[in-house]
C-alpha atoms as a PDB file:
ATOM      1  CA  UNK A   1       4.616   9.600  17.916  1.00  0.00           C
ATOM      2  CA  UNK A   2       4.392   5.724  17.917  1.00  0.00           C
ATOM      3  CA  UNK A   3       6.961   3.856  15.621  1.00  0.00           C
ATOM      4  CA  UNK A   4       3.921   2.149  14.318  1.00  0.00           C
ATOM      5  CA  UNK A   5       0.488   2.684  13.195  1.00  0.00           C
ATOM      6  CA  UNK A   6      -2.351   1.639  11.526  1.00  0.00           C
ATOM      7  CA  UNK A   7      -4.238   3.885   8.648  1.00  0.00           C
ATOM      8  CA  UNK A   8      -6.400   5.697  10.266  1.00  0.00           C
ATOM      9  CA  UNK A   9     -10.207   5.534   9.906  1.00  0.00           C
ATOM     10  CA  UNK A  10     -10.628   8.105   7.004  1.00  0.00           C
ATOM     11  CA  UNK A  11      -7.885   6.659   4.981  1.00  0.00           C
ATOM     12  CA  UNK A  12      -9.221   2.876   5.077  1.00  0.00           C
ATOM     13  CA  UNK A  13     -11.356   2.439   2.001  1.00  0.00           C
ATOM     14  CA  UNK A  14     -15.208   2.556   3.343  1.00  0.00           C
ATOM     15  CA  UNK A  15     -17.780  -0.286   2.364  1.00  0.00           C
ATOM     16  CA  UNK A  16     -18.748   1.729  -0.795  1.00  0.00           C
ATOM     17  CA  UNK A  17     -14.918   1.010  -2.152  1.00  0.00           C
ATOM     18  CA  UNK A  18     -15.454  -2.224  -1.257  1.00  0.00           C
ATOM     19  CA  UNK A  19     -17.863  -2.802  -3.228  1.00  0.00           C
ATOM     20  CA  UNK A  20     -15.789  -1.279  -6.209  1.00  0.00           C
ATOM     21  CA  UNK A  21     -12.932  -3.999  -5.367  1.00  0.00           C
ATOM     22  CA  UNK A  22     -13.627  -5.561  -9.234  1.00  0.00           C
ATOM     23  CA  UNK A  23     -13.125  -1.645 -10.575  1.00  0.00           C
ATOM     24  CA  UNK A  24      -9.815  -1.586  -8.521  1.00  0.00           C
ATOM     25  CA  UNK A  25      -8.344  -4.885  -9.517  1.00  0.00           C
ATOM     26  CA  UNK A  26      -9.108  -4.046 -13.284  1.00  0.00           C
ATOM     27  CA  UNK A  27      -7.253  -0.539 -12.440  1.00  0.00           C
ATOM     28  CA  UNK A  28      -4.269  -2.898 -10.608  1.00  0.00           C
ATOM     29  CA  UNK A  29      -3.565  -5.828 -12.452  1.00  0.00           C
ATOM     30  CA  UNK A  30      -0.434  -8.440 -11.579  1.00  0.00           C
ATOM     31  CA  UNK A  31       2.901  -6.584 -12.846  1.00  0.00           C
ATOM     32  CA  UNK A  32       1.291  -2.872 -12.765  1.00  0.00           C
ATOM     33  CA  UNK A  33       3.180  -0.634 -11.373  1.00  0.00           C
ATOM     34  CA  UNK A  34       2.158   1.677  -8.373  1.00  0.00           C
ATOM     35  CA  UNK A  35       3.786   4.622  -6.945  1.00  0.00           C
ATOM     36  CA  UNK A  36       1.538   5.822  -3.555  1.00  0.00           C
ATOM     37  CA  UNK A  37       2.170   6.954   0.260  1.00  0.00           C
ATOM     38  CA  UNK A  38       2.551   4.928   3.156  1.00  0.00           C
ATOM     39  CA  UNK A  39      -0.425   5.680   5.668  1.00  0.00           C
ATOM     40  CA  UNK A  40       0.187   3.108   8.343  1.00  0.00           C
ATOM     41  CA  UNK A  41       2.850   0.745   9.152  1.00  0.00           C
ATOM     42  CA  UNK A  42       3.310  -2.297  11.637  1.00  0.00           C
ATOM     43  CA  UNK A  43       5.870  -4.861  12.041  1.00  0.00           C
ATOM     44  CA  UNK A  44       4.851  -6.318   9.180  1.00  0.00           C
ATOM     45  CA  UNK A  45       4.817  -3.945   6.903  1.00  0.00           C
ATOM     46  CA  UNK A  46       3.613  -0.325   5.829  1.00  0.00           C
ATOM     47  CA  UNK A  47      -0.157   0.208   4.042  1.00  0.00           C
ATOM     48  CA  UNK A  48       0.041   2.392   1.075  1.00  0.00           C
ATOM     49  CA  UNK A  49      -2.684   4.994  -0.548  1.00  0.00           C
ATOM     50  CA  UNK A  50      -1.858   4.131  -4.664  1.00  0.00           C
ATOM     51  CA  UNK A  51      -1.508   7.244  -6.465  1.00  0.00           C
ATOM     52  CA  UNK A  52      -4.605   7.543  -8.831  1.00  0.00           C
ATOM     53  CA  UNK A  53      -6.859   4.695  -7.169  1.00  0.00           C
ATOM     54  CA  UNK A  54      -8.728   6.051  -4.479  1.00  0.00           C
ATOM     55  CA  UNK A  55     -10.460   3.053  -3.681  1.00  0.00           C
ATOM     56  CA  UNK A  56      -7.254   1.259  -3.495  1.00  0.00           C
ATOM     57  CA  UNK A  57      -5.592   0.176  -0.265  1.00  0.00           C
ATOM     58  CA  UNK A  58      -2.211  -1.783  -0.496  1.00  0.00           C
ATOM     59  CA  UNK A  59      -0.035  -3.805   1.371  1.00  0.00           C
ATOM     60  CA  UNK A  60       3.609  -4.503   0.881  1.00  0.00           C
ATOM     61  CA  UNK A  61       4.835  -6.672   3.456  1.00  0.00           C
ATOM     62  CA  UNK A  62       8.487  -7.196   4.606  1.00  0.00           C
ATOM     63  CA  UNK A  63       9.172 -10.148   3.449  1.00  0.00           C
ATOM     64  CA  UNK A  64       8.762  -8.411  -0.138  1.00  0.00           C
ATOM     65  CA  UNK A  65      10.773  -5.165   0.146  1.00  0.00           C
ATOM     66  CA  UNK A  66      14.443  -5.039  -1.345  1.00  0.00           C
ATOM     67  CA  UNK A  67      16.802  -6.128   1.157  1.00  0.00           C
ATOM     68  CA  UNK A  68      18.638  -3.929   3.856  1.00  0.00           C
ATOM     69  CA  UNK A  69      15.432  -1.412   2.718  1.00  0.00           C
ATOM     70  CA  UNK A  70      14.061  -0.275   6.389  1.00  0.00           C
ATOM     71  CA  UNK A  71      10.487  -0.148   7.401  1.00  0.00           C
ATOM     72  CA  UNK A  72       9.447   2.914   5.046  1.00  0.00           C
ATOM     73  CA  UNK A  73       8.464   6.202   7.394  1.00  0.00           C
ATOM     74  CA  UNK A  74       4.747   7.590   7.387  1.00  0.00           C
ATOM     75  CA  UNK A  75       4.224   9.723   4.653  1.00  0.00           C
ATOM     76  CA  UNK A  76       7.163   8.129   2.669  1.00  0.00           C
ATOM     77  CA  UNK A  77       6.985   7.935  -1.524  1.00  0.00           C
ATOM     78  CA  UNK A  78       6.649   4.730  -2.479  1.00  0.00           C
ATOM     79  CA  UNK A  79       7.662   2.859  -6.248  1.00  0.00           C
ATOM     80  CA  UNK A  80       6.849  -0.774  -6.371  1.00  0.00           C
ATOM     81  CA  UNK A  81       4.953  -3.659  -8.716  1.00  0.00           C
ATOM     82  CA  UNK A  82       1.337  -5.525  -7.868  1.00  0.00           C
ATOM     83  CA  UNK A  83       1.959  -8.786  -6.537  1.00  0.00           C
ATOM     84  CA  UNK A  84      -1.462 -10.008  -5.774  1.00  0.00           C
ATOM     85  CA  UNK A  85      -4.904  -9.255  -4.894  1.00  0.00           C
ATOM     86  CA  UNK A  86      -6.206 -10.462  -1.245  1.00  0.00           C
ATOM     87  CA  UNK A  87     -10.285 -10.914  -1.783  1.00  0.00           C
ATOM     88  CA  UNK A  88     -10.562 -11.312   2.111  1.00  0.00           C
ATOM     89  CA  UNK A  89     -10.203  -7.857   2.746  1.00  0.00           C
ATOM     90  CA  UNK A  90      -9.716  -6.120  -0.449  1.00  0.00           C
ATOM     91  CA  UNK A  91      -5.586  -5.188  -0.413  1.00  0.00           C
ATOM     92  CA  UNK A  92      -3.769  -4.989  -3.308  1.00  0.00           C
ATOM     93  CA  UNK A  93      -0.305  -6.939  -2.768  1.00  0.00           C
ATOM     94  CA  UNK A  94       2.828  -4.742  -3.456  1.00  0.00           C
ATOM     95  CA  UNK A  95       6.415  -5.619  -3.540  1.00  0.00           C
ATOM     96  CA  UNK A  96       8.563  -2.000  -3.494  1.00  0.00           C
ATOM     97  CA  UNK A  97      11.488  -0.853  -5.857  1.00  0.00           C
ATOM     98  CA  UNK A  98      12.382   1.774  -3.430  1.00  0.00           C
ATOM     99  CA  UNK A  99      11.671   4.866  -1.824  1.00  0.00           C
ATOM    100  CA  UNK A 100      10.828   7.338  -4.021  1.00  0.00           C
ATOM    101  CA  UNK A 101      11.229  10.070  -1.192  1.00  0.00           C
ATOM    102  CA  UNK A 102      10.714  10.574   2.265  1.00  0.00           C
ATOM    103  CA  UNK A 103       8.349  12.098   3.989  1.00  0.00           C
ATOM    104  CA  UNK A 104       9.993  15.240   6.779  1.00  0.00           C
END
């Protein structure tokens, strides 16, 4: 298996959860907390499926994960904080507390 990978194609929200993004950012506000699964990851950072909002797809990025925390593993628990909300393309911004467990 590749280090990295991207969601794949039935766990990206479809155009009907797009059109649900106002539902989801009500459900997600700045400072809510999130607990979800990572579902892809890249270099970047690792996409997350939020626990209890389907239409939901997140994105913590490196650059706002605790420090000397590695790339979180497919299928890893995640516990972190909304950050922001990216209208572009409909992620919710996460920063993580930590790994809530990992994925085997």
């Amino acid at each position: 298996m590749d280090e990295y990978a991207w969601p794949t194609v039935a766990e990206v929200p479809t155009e009907l959860h797009h059109r649900r993004w106002a539902a989801t950012v009500a459900a997600l506000p700045l400072g809510a907390s999130i607990a979800g699964e990572v579902i892809g990851r890249q270099r970047f950072g690792v996409f997350i499926r939020v626990d209890g909002v389907p239409d939901a797809m997140a994105l913590a990025e490196i650059t706002v994960m605790p420090q000397r925390m590695d790339l979180p593993a497919l299928g890893a628990r995640l516990l972190g904080e909304v950050i922001g909300h990216a209208e572009h393309n409909h992620q919710v911004r996460v920063r993580l507390h930590e790994v809530a467990t990992s994925a085997e």
